[in-house]
C-alpha atoms as a PDB file:
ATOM      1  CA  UNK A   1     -41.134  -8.964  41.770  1.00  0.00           C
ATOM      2  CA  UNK A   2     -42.667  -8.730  45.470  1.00  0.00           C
ATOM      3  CA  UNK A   3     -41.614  -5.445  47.555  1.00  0.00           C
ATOM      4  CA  UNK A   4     -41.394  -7.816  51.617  1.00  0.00           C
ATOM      5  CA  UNK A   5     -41.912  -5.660  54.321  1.00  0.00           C
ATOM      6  CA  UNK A   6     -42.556  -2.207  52.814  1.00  0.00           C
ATOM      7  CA  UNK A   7     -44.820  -0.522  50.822  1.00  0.00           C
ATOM      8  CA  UNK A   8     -43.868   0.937  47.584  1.00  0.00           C
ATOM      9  CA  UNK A   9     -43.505   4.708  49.068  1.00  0.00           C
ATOM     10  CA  UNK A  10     -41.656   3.367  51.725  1.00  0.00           C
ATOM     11  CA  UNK A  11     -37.834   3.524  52.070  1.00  0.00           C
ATOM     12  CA  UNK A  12     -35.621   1.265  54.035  1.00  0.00           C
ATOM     13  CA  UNK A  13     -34.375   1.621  57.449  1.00  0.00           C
ATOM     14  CA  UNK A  14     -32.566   4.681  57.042  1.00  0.00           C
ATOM     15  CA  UNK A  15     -29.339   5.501  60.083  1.00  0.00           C
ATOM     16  CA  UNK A  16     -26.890   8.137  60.272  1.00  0.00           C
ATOM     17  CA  UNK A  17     -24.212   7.840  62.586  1.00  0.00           C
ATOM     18  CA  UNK A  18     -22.345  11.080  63.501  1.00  0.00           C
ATOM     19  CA  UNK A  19     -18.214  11.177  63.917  1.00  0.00           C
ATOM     20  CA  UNK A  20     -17.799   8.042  62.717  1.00  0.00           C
ATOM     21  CA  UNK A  21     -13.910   8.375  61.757  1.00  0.00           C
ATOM     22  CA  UNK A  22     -11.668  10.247  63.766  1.00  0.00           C
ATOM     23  CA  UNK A  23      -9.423  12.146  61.877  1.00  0.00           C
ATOM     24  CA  UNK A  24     -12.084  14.341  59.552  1.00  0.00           C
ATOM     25  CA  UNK A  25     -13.795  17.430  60.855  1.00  0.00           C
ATOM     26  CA  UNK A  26     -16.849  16.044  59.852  1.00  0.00           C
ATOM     27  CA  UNK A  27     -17.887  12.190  59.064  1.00  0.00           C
ATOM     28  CA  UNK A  28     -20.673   9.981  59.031  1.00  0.00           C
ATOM     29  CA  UNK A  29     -21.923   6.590  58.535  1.00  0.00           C
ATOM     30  CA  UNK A  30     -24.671   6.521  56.456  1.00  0.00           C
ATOM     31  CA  UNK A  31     -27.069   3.544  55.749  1.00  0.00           C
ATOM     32  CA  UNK A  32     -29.837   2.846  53.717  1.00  0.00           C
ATOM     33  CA  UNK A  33     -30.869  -0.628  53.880  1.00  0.00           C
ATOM     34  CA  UNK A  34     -27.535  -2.711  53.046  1.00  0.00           C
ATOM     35  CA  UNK A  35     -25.757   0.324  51.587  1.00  0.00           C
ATOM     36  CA  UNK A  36     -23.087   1.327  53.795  1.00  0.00           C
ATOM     37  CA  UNK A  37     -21.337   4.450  52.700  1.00  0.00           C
ATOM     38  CA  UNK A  38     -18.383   6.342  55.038  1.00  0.00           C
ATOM     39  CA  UNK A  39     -18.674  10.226  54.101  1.00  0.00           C
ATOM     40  CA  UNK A  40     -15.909  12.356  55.597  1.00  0.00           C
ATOM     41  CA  UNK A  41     -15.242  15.925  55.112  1.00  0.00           C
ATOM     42  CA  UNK A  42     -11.721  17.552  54.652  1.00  0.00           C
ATOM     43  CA  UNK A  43     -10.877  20.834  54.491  1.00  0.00           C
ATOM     44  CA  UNK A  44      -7.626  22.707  52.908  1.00  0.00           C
ATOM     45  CA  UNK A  45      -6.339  26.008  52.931  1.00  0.00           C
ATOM     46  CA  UNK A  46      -6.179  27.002  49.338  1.00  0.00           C
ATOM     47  CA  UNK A  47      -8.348  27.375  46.013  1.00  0.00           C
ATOM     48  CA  UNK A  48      -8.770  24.913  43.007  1.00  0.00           C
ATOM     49  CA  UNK A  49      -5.849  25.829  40.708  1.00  0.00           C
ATOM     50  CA  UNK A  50      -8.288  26.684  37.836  1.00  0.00           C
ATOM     51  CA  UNK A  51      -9.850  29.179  40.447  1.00  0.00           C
ATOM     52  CA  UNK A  52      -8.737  33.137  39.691  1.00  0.00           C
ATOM     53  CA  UNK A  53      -6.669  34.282  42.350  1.00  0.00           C
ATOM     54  CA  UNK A  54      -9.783  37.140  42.388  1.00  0.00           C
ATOM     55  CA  UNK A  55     -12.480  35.179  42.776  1.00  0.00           C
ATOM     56  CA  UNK A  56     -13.538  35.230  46.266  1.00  0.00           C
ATOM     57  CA  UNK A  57     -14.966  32.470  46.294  1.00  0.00           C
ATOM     58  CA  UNK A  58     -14.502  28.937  47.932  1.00  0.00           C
ATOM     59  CA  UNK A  59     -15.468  25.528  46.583  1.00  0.00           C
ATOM     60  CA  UNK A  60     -16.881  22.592  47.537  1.00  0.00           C
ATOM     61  CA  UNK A  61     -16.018  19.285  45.594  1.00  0.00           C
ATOM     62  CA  UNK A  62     -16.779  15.180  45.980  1.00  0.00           C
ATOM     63  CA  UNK A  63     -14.477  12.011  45.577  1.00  0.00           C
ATOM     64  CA  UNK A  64     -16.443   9.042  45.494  1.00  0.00           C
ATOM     65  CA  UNK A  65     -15.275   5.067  45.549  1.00  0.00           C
ATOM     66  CA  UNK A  66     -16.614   1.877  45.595  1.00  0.00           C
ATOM     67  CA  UNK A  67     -14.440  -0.631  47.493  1.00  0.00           C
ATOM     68  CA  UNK A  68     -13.463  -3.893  45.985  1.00  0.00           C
ATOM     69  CA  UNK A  69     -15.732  -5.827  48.324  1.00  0.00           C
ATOM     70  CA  UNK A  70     -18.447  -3.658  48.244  1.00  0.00           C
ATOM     71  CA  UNK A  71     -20.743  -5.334  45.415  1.00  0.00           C
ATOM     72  CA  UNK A  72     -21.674  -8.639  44.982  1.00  0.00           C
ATOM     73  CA  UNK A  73     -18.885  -9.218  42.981  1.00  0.00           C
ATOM     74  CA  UNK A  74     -15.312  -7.598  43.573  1.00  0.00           C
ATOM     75  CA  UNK A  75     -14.641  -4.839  41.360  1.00  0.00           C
ATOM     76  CA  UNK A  76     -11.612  -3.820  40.411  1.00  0.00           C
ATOM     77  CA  UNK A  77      -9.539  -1.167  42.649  1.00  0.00           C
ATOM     78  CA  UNK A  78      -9.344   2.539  40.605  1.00  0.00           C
ATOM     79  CA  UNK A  79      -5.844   3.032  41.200  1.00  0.00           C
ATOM     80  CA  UNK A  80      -4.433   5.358  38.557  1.00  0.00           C
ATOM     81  CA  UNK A  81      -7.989   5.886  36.163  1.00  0.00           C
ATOM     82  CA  UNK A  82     -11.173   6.114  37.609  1.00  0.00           C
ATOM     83  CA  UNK A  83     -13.972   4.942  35.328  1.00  0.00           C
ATOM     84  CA  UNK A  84     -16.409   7.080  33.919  1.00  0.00           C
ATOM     85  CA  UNK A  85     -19.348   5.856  36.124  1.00  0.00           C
ATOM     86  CA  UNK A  86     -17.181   6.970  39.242  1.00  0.00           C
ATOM     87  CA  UNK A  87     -16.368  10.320  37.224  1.00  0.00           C
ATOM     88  CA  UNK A  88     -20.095  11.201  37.119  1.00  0.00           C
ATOM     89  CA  UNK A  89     -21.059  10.481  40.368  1.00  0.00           C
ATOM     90  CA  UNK A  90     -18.804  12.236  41.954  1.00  0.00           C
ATOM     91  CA  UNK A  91     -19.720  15.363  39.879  1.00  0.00           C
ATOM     92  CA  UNK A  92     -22.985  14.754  41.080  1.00  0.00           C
ATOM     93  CA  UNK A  93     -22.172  14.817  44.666  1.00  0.00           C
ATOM     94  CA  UNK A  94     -20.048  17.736  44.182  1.00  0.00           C
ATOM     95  CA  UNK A  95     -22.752  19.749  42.344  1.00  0.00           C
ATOM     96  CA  UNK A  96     -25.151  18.577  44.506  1.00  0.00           C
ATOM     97  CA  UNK A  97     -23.637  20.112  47.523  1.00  0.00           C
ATOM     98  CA  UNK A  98     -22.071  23.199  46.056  1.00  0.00           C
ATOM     99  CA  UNK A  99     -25.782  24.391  45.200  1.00  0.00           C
ATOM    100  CA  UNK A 100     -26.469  24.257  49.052  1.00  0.00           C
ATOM    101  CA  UNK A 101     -23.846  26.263  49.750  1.00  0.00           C
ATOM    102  CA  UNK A 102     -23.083  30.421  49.474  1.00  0.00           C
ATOM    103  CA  UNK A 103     -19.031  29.744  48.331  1.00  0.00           C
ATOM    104  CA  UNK A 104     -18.678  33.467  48.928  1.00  0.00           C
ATOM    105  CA  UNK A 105     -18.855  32.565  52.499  1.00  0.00           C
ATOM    106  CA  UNK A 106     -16.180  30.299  52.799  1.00  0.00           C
ATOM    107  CA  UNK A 107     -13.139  32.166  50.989  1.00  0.00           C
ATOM    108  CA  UNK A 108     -10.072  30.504  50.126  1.00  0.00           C
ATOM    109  CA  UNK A 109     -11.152  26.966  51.365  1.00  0.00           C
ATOM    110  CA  UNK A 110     -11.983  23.911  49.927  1.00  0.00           C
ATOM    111  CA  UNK A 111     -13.681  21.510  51.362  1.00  0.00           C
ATOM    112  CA  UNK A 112     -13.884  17.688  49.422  1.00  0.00           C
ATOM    113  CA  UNK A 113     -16.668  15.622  50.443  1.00  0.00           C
ATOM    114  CA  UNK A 114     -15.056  11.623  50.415  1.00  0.00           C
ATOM    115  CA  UNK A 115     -17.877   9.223  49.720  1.00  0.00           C
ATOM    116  CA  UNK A 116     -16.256   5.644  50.416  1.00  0.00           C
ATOM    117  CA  UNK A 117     -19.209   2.861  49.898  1.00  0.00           C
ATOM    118  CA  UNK A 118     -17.997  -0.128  51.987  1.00  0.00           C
ATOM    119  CA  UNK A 119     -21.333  -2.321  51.285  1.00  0.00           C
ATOM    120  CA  UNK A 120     -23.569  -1.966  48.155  1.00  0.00           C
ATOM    121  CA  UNK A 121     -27.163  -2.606  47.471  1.00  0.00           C
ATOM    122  CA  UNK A 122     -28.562  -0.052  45.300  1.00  0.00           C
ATOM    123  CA  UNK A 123     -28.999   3.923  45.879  1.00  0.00           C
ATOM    124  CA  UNK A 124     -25.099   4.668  46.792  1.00  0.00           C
ATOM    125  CA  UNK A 125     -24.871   7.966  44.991  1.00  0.00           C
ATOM    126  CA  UNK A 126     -28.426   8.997  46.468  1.00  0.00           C
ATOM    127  CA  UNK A 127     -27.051   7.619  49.870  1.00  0.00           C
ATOM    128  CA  UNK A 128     -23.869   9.327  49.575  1.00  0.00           C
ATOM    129  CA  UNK A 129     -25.379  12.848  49.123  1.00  0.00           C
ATOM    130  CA  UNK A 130     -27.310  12.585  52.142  1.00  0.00           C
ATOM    131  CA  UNK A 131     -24.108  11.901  54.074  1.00  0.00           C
ATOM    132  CA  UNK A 132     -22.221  14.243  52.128  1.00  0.00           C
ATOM    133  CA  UNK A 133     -24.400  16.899  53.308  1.00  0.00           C
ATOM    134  CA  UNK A 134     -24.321  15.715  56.824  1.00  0.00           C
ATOM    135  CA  UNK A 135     -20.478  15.494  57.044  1.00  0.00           C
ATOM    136  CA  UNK A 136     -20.204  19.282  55.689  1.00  0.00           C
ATOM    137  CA  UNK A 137     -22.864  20.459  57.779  1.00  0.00           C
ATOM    138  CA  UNK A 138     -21.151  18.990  60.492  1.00  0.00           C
ATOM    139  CA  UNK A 139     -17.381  20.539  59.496  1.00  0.00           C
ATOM    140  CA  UNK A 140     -19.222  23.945  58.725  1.00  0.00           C
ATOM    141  CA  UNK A 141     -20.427  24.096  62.416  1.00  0.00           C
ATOM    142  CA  UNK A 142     -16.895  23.470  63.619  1.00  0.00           C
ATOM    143  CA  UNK A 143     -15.713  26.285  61.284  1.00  0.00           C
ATOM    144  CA  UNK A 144     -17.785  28.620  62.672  1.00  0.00           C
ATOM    145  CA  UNK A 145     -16.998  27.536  66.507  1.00  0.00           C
ATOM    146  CA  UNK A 146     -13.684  28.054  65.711  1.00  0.00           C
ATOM    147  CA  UNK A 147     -14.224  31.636  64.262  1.00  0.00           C
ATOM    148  CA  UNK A 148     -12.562  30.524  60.557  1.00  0.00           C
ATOM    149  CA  UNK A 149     -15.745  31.208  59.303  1.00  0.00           C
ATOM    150  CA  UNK A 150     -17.816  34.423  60.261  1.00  0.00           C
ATOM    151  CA  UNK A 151     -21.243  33.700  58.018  1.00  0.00           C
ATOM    152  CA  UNK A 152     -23.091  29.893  57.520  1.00  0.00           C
ATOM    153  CA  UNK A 153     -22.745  29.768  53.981  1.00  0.00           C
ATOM    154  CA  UNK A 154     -25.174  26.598  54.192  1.00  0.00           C
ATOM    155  CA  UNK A 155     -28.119  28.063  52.117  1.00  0.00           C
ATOM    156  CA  UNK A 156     -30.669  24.955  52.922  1.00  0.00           C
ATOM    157  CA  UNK A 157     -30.605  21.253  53.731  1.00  0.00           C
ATOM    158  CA  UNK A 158     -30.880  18.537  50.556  1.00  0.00           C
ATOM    159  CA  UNK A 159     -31.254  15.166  50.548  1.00  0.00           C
ATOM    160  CA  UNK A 160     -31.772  12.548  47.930  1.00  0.00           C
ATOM    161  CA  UNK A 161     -33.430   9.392  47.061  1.00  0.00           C
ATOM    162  CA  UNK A 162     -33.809   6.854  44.333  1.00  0.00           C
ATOM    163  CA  UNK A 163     -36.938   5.779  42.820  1.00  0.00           C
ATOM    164  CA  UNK A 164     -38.304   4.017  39.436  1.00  0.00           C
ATOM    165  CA  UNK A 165     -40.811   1.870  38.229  1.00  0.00           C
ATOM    166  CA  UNK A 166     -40.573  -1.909  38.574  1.00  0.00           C
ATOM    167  CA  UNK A 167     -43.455  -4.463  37.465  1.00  0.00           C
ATOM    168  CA  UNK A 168     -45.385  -1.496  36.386  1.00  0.00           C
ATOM    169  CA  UNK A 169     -45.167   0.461  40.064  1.00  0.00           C
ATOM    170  CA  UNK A 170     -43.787   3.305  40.934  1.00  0.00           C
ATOM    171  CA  UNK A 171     -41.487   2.304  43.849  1.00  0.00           C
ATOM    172  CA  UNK A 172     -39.335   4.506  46.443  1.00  0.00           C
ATOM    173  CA  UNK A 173     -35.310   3.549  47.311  1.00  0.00           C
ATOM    174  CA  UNK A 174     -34.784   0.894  45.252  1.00  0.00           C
ATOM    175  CA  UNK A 175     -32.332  -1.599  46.102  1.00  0.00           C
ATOM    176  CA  UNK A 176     -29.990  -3.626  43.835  1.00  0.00           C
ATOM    177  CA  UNK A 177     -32.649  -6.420  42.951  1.00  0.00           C
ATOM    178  CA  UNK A 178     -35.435  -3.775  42.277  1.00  0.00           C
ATOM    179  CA  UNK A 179     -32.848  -1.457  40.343  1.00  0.00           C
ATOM    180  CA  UNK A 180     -31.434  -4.048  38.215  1.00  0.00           C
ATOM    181  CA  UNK A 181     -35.086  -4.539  36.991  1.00  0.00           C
ATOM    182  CA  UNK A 182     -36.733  -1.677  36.955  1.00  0.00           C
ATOM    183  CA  UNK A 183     -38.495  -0.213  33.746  1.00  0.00           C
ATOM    184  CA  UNK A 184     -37.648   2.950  34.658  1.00  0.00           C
ATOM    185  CA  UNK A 185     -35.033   4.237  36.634  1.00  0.00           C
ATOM    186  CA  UNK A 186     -34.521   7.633  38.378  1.00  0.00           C
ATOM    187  CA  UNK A 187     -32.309  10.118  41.006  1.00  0.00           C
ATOM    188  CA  UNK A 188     -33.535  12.891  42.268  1.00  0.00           C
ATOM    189  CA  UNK A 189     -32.083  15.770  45.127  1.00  0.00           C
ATOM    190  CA  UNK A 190     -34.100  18.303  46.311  1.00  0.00           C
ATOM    191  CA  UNK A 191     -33.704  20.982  48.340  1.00  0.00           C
ATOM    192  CA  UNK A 192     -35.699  21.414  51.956  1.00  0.00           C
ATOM    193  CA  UNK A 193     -37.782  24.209  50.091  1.00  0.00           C
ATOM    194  CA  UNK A 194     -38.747  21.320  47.130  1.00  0.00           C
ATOM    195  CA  UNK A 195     -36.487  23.271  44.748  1.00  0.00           C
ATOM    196  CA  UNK A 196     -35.008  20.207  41.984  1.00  0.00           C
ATOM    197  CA  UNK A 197     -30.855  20.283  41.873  1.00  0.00           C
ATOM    198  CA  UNK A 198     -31.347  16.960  39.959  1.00  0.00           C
ATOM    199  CA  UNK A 199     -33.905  14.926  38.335  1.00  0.00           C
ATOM    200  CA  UNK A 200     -32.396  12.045  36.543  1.00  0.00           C
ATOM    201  CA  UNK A 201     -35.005   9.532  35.155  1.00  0.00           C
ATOM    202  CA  UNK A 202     -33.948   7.079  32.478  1.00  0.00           C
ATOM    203  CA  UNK A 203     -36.338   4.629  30.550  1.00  0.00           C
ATOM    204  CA  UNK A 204     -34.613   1.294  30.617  1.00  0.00           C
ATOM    205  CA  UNK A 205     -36.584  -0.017  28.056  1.00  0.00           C
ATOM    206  CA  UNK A 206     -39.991   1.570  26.727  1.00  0.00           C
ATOM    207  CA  UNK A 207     -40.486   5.175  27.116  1.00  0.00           C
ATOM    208  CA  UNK A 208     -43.011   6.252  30.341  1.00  0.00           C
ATOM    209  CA  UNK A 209     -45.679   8.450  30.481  1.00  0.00           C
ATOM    210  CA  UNK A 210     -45.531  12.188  31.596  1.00  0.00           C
ATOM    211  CA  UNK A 211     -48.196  11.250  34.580  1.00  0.00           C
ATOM    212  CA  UNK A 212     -45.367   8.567  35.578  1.00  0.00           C
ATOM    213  CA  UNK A 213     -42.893  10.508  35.942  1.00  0.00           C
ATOM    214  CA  UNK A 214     -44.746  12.963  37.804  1.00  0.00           C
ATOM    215  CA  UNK A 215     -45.626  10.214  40.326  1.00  0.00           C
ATOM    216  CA  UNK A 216     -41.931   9.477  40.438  1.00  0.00           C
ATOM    217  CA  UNK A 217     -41.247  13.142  41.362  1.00  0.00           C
ATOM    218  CA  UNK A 218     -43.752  13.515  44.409  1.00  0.00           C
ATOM    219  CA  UNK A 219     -43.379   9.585  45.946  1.00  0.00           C
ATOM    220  CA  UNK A 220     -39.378  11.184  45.786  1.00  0.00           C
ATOM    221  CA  UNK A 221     -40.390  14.596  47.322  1.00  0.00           C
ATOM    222  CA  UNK A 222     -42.458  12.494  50.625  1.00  0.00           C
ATOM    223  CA  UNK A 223     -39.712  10.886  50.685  1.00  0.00           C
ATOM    224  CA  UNK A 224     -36.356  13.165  51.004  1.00  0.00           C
ATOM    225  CA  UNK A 225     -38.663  15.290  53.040  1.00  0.00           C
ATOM    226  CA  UNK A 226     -38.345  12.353  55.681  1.00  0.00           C
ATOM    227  CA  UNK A 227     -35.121  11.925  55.088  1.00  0.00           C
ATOM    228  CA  UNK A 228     -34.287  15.827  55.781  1.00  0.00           C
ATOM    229  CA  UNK A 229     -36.701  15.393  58.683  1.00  0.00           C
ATOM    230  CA  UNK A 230     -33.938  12.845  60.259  1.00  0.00           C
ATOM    231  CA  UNK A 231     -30.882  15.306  59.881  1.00  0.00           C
ATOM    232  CA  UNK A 232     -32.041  17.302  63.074  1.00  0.00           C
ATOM    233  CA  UNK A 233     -32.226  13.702  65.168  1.00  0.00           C
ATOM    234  CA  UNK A 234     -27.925  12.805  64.958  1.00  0.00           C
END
């Protein structure tokens, strides 16, 4: 399977457009390639109900959907049970951020990242983190204009990226095509610093070698460190 018009440690055309909905103190349209994904970021007065009313802190959590049309075949709307593959992706997204984040610096909020992919073609949970980021960052800096917040409790940027091997390569950002055959298949967020919040890399078929997934890890590193790289340009 031919990579057109990139090279294997190159990702696709990459946008982020800034206040993209209306009603959300922070959203953004984030696109990688053909995957479209809305991110918005809410915020609520109050604590998660399993919270202690002691604990000072605040928390940070993710909802994440795929719309019907979004796929190359409609999927069914999650009305009233969302499926388990929407369960752990948003848990990713929600870990993701909260590990960016000091929660003792935003006390007695919550603030739920919405990640809403209207167009799919591989890397929507890697997508939706980089927007996810973007929208809190950008709901954070409101907070603090407004004087709710008197510390940035944003501890660094992340990003995240896919990556894998297909046809024996290691490739960057894989889209559908490339993911639906790849050998090996992998997730990772980092932090600005390089530190690893995730690192998931799955053998679709035979096992890989340690040196392989090595060269997964650092063609992913070059790669969110772009990515990070573009935050400071929207």
């Amino acid at each position: 399977m031919k990579r057109e018009n990139r090279q294997n440690d190159e990702t696709r055309e990459i946008k982020f457009t800034k206040d993209f909905t209306k009603h959300a103190l922070g959203s953004v349209l984030v696109e990688f390639g053909d995957t479209r994904v809305i991110t918005t970021a809410s915020v609520e007065e109050t604590k998660p109900k399993w919270m202690d009313k002691d604990d000072k802190r605040g928390w940070v959590t993710a909802e994440y959907s795929l719309l019907p049309s979004a796929p190359n075949t409609r999927v069914t709307r999650e009305r009233t049970k969302i499926s388990g593959r929407t369960q752990e992706i948003q848990r990713l997204i929600g870990r993701s951020l909260r590990a960016c984040v000091d929660l003792e610096k935003i006390p007695d909020l919550t603030i739920t990242i919405d990640a809403d992919v209207i167009q799919a073609d591989g890397g929507t949970r890697t997508a939706s983190i980089c927007g996810g980021y973007l929208a809190l960052k950008i709901a954070i800096d409101k907070l603090l204009a407004q004087g709710i917040l008197a510390e940035n409790p944003i501890i660094e940027p992340i990003g995240a990226i896919s990556a894998g091997i297909v046809d024996g390569e290691v490739r960057l950002d894989l889209d559908y095509i490339e993911d639906s055959n790849a050998q090996v298949d992998s997730n990772i967020v980092l932090t600005k610093s390089g530190k690893i919040i995730e690192f998931q890399t799955t053998a679709e078929g035979a096992p890989y070698e340690q040196s392989e997934m090595i060269k997964i890890f650092n063609t992913a590193k070059a790669g969110i460190e772009k990515i990070i790289d573009m935050y400071n340009l929207i």
